[in-house]
N, C-alpha and C. Protein backbone atom coordinates (compact mmCIF):
# COMPACT_ATOMS: atom_id res chain seq x y z
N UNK A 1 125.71 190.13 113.10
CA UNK A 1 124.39 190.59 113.45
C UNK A 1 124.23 192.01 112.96
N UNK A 2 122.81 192.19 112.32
CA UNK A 2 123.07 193.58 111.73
C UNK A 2 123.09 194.54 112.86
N UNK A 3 123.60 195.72 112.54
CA UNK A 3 123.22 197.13 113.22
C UNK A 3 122.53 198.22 112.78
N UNK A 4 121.37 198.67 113.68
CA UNK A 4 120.20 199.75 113.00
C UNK A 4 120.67 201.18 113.84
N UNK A 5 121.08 202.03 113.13
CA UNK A 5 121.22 203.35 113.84
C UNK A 5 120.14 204.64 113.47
N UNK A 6 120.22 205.30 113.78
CA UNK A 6 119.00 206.33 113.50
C UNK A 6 120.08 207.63 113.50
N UNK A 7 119.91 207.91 112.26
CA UNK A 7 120.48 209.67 112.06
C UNK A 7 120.24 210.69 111.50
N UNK A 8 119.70 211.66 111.97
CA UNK A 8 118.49 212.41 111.33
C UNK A 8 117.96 212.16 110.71
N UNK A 9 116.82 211.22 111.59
CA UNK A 9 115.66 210.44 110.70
C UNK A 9 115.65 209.91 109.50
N UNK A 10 116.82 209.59 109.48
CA UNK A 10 117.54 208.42 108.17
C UNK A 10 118.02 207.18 109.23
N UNK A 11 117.14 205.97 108.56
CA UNK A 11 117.89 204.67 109.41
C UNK A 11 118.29 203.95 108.36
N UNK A 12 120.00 203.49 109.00
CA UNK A 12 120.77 202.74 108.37
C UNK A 12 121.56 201.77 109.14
N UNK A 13 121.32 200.89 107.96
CA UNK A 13 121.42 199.09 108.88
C UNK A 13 122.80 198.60 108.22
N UNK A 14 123.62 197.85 109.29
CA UNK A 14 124.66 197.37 108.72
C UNK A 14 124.82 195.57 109.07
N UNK A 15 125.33 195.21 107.89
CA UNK A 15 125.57 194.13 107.83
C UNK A 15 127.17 194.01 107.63
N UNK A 16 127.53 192.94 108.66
CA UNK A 16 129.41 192.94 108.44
C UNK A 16 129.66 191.53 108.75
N UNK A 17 130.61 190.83 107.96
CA UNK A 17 130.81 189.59 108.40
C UNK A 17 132.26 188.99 107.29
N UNK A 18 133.39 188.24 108.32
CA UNK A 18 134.57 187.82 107.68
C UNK A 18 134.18 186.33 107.23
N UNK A 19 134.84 186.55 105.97
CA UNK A 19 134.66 184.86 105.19
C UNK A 19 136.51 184.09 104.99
N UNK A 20 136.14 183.42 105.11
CA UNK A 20 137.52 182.67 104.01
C UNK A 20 137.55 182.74 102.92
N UNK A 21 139.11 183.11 102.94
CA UNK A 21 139.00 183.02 101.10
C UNK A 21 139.60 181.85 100.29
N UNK A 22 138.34 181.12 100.07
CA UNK A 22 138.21 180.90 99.06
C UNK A 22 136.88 180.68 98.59
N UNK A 23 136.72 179.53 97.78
CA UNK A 23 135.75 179.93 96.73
C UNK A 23 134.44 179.26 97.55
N UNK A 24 134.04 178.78 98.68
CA UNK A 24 133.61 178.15 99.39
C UNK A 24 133.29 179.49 100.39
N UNK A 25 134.33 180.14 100.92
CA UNK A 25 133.51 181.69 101.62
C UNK A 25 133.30 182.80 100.45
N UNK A 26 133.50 182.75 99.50
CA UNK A 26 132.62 183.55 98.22
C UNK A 26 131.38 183.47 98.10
N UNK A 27 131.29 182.06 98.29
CA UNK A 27 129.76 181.40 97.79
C UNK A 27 128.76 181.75 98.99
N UNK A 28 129.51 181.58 100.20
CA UNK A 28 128.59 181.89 101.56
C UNK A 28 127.95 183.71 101.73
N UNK A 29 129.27 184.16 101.26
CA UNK A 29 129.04 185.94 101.11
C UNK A 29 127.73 186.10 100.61
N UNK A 30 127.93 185.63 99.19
CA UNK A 30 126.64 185.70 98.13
C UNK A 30 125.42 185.30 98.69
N UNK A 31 125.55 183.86 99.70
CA UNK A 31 123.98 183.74 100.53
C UNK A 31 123.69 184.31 101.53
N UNK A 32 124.12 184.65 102.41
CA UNK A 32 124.25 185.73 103.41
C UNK A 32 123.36 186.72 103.12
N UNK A 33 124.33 187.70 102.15
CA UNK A 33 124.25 189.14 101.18
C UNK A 33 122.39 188.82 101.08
N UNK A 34 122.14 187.68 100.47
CA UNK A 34 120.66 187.89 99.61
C UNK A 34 119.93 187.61 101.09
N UNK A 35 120.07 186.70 101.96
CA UNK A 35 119.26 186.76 102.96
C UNK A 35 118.91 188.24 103.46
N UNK A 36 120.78 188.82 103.77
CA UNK A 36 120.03 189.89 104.98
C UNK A 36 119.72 190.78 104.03
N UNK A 37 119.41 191.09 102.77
CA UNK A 37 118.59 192.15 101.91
C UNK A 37 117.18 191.69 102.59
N UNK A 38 116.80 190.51 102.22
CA UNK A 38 115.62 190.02 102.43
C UNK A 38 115.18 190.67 103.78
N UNK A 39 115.95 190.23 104.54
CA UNK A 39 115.48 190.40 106.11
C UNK A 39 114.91 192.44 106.21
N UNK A 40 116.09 193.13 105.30
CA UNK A 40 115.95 194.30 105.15
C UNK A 40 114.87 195.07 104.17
N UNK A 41 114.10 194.09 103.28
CA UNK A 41 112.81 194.48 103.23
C UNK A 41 113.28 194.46 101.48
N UNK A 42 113.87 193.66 100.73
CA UNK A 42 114.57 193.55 99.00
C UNK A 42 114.09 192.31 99.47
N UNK A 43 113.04 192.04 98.07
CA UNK A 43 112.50 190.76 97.93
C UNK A 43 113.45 189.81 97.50
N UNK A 44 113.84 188.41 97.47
CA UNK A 44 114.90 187.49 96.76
C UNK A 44 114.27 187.56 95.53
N UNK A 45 115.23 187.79 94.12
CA UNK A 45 114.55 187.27 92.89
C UNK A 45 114.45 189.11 92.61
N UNK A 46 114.34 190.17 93.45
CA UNK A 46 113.94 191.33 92.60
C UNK A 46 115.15 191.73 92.06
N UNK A 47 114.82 192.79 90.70
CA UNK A 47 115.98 193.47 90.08
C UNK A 47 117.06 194.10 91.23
N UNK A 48 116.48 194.77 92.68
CA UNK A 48 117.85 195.17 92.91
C UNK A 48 118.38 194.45 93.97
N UNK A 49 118.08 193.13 94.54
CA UNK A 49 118.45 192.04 94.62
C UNK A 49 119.27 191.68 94.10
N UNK A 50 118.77 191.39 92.79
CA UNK A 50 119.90 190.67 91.75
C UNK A 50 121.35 191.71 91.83
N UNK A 51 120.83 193.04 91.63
CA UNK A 51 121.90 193.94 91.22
C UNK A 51 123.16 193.84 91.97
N UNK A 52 122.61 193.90 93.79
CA UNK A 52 123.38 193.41 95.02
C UNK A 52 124.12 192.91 94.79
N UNK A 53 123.44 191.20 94.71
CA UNK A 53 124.22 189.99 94.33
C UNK A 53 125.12 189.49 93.53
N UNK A 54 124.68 190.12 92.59
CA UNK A 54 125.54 190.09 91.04
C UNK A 54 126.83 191.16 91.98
N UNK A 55 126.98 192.30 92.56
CA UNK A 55 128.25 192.86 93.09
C UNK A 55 129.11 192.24 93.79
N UNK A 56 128.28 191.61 94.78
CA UNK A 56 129.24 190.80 95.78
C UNK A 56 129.19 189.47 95.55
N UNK A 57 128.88 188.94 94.53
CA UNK A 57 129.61 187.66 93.98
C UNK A 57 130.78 188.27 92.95
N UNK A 58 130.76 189.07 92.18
CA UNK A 58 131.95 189.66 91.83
C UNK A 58 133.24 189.89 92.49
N UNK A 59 132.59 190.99 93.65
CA UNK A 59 133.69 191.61 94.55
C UNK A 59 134.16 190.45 95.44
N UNK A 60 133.56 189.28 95.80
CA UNK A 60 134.38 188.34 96.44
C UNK A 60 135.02 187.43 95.53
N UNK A 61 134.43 187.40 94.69
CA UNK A 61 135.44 186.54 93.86
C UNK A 61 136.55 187.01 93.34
N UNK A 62 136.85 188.41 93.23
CA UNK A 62 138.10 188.91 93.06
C UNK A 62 139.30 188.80 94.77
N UNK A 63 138.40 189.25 95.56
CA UNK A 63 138.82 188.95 96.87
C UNK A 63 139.64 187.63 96.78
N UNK A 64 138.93 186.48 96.38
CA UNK A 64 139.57 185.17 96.53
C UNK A 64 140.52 184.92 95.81
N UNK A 65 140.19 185.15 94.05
CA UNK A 65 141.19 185.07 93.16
C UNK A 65 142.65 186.00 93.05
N UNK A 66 142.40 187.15 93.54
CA UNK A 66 143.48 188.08 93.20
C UNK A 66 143.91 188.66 94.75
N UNK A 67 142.85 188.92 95.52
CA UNK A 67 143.51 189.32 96.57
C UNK A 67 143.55 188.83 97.74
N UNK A 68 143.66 187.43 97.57
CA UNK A 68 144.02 186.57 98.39
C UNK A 68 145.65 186.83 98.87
N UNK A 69 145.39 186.42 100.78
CA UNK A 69 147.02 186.41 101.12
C UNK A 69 146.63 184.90 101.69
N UNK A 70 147.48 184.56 101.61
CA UNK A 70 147.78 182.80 102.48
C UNK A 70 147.15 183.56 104.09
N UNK A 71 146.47 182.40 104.51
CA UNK A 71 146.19 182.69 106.13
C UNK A 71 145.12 184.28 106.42
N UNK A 72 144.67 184.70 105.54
CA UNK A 72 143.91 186.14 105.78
C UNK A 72 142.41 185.95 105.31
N UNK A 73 141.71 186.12 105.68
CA UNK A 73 139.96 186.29 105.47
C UNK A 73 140.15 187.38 104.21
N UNK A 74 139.13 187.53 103.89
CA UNK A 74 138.25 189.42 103.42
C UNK A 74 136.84 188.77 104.42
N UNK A 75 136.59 190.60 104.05
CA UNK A 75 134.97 190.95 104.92
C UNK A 75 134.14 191.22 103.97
N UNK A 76 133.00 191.26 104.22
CA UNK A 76 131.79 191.55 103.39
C UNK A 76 131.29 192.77 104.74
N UNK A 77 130.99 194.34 103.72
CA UNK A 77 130.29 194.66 104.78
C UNK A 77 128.94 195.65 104.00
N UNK A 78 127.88 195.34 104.57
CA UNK A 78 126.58 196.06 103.80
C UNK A 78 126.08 197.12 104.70
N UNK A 79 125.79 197.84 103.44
CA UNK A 79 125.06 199.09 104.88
C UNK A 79 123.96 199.57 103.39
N UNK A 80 122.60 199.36 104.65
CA UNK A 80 121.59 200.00 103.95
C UNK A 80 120.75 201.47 104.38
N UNK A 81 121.05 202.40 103.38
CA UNK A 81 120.87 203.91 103.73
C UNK A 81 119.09 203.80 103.15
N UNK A 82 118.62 203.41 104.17
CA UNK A 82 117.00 203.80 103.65
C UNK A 82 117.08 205.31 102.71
N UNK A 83 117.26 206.58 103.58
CA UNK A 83 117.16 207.61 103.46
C UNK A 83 117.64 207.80 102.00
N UNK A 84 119.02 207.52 101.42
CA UNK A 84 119.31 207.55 100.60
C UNK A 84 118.84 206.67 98.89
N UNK A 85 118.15 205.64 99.71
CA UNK A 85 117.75 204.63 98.88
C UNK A 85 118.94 203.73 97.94
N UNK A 86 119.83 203.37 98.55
CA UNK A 86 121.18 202.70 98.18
C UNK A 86 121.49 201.55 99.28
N UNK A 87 122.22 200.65 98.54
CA UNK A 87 123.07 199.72 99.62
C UNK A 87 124.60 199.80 98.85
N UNK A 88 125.18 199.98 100.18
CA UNK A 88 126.80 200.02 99.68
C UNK A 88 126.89 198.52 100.28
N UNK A 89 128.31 197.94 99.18
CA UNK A 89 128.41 196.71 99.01
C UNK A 89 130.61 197.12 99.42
N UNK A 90 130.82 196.25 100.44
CA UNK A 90 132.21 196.96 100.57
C UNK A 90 133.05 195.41 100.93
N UNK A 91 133.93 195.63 100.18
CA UNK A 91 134.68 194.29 100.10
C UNK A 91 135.97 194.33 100.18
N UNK A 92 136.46 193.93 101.63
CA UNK A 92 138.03 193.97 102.05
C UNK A 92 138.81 193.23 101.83
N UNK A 93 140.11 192.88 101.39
CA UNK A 93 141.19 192.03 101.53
C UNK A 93 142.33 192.52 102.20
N UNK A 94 143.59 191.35 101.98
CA UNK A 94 144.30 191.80 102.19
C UNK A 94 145.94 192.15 101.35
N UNK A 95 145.36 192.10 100.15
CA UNK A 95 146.24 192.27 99.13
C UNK A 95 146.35 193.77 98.85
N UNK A 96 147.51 194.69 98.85
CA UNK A 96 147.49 195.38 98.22
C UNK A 96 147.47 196.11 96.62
N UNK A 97 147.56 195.35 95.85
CA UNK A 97 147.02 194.94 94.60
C UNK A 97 145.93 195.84 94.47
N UNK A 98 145.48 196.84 93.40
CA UNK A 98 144.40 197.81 93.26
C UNK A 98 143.64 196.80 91.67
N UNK A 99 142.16 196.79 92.49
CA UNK A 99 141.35 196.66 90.90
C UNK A 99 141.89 197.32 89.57
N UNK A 100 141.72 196.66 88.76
CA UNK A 100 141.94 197.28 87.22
C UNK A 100 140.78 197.19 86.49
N UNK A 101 139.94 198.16 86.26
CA UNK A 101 139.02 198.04 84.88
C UNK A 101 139.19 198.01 83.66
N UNK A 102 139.61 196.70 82.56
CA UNK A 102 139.89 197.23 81.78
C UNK A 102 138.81 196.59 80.53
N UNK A 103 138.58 196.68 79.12
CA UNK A 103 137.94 196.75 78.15
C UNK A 103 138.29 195.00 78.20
N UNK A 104 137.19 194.51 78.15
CA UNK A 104 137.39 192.90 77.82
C UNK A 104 136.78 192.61 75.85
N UNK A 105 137.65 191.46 75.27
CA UNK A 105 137.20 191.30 74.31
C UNK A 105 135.80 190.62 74.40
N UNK A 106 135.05 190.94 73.51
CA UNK A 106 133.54 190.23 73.60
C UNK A 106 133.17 188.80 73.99
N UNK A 107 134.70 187.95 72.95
CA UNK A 107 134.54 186.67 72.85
C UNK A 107 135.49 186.42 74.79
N UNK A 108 136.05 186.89 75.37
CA UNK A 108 136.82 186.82 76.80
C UNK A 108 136.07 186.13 77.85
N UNK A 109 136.57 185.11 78.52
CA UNK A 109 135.83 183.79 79.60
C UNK A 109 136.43 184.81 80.70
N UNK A 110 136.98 185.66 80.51
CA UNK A 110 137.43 186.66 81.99
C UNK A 110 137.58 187.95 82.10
N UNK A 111 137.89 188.06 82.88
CA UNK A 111 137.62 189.99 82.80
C UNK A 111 136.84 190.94 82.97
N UNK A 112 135.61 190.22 83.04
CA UNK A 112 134.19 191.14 82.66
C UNK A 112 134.34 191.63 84.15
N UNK A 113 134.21 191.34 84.92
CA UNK A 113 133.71 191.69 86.95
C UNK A 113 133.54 192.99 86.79
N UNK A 114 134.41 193.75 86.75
CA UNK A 114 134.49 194.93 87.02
C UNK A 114 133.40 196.13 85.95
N UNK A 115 133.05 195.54 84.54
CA UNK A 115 132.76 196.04 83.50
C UNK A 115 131.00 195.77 83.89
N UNK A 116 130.63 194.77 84.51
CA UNK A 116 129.37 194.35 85.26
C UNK A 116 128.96 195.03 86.35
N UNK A 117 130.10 195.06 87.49
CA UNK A 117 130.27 196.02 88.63
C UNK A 117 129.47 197.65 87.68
N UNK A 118 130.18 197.86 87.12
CA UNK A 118 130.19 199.63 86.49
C UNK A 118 128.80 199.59 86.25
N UNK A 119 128.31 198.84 85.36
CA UNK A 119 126.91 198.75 84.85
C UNK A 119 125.91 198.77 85.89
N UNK A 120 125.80 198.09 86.81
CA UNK A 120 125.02 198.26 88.18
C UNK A 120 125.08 199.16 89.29
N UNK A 121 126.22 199.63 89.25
CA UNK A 121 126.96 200.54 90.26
C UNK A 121 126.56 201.92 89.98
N UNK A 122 125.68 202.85 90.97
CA UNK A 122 126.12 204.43 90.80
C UNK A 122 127.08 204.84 91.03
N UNK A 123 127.90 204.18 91.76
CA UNK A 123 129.23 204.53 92.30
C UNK A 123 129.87 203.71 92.68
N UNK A 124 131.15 203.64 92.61
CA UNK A 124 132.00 202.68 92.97
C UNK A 124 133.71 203.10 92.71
N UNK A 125 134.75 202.74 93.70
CA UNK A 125 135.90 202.70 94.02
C UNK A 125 136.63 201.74 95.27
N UNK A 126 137.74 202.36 95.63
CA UNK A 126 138.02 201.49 96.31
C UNK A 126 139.28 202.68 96.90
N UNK A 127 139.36 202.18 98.44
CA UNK A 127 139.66 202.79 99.21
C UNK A 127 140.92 202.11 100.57
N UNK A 128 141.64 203.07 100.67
CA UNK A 128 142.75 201.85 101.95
C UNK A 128 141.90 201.71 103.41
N UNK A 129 142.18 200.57 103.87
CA UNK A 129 142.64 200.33 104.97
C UNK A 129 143.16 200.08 106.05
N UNK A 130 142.52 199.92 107.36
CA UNK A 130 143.37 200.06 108.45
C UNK A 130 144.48 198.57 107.95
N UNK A 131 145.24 198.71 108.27
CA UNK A 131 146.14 197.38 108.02
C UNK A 131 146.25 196.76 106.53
N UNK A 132 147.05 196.08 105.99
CA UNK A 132 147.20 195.68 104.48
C UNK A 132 146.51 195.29 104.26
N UNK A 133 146.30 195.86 102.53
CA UNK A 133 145.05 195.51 101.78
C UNK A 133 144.36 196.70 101.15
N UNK A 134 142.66 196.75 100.50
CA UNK A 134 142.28 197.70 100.25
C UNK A 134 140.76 197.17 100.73
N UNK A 135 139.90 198.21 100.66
CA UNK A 135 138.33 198.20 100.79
C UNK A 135 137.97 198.56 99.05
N UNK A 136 137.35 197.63 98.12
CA UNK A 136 136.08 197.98 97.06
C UNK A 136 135.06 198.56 97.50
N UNK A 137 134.42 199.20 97.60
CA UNK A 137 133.09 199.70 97.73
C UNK A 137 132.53 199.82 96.49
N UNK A 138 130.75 199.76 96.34
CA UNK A 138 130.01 199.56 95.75
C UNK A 138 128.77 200.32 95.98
N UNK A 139 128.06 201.39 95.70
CA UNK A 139 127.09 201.78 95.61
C UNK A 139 125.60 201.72 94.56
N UNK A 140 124.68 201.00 95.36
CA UNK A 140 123.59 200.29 94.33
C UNK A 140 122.41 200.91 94.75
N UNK A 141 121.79 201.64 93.72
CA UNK A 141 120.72 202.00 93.95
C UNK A 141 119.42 201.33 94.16
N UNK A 142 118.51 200.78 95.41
CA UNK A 142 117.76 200.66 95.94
C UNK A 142 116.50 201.15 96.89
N UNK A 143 115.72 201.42 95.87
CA UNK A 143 114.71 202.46 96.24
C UNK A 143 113.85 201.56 97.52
């Protein structure tokens, strides 16, 4: 259920929710994600909609593929900074395993995520957490 806080007259809404990993709670992330934009006032179908979406179908699908542990979820967690005009897109596992960005060949069926991520992203890294694993974060500009 989201959460709306008020902080110096900046309101910011959070969306948080654990999936399974696999490719079946990837897919749910991704519908979720576009609903509660919607609910948060990002039309379905607009450019930064898409931009969202296009992140966290990425960032969970790495979740599933690479930083998958046997028996462990990842989280999806959104937070929308009106004030700032951004939604951070933050994606937990429990692999310690760090993203790699690296140069994909043109003709390459893999690799791209991260090179897509960059392109949409004002910002983006990735950060530890409480317990094994890491947090991706994602910053998307949404006016």
């Amino acid at each position: 259920m989201p959460v709306v806080e008020a902080q110096e007259g900046v309101t910011v809404s959070v969306f948080s929710q654990r999936f399974s990993a696999t490719r079946r709670g990837a897919r749910l992330a991704r519908m979720l994600a576009a609903h509660q934009l919607h609910v948060w006032g990002v039309p379905y179908d607009s450019p930064h909609c898409d931009a969202v979406l296009l992140v966290v179908a990425e960032l969970a699908a790495n979740a599933v593929l690479h930083g998958r542990v046997p028996g462990r979820d990842f989280a999806l967690r959104l937070v929308r900074d009106r004030g700032a005009g951004t939604v951070r897109v933050e994606v937990s596992d429990a692999h310690d395993g760090r993203p790699v960005q690296v140069p994909a060949p043109v003709d390459a069926d893999r690799g791209r995520g991260l090179l897509l991520v960059g392109a949409v992203a004002s910002r983006w890294g990735v950060a530890a957490r409480q317990g094994p694993g890491k947090t991706v974060w994602v910053d998307v500009d949404c006016p």
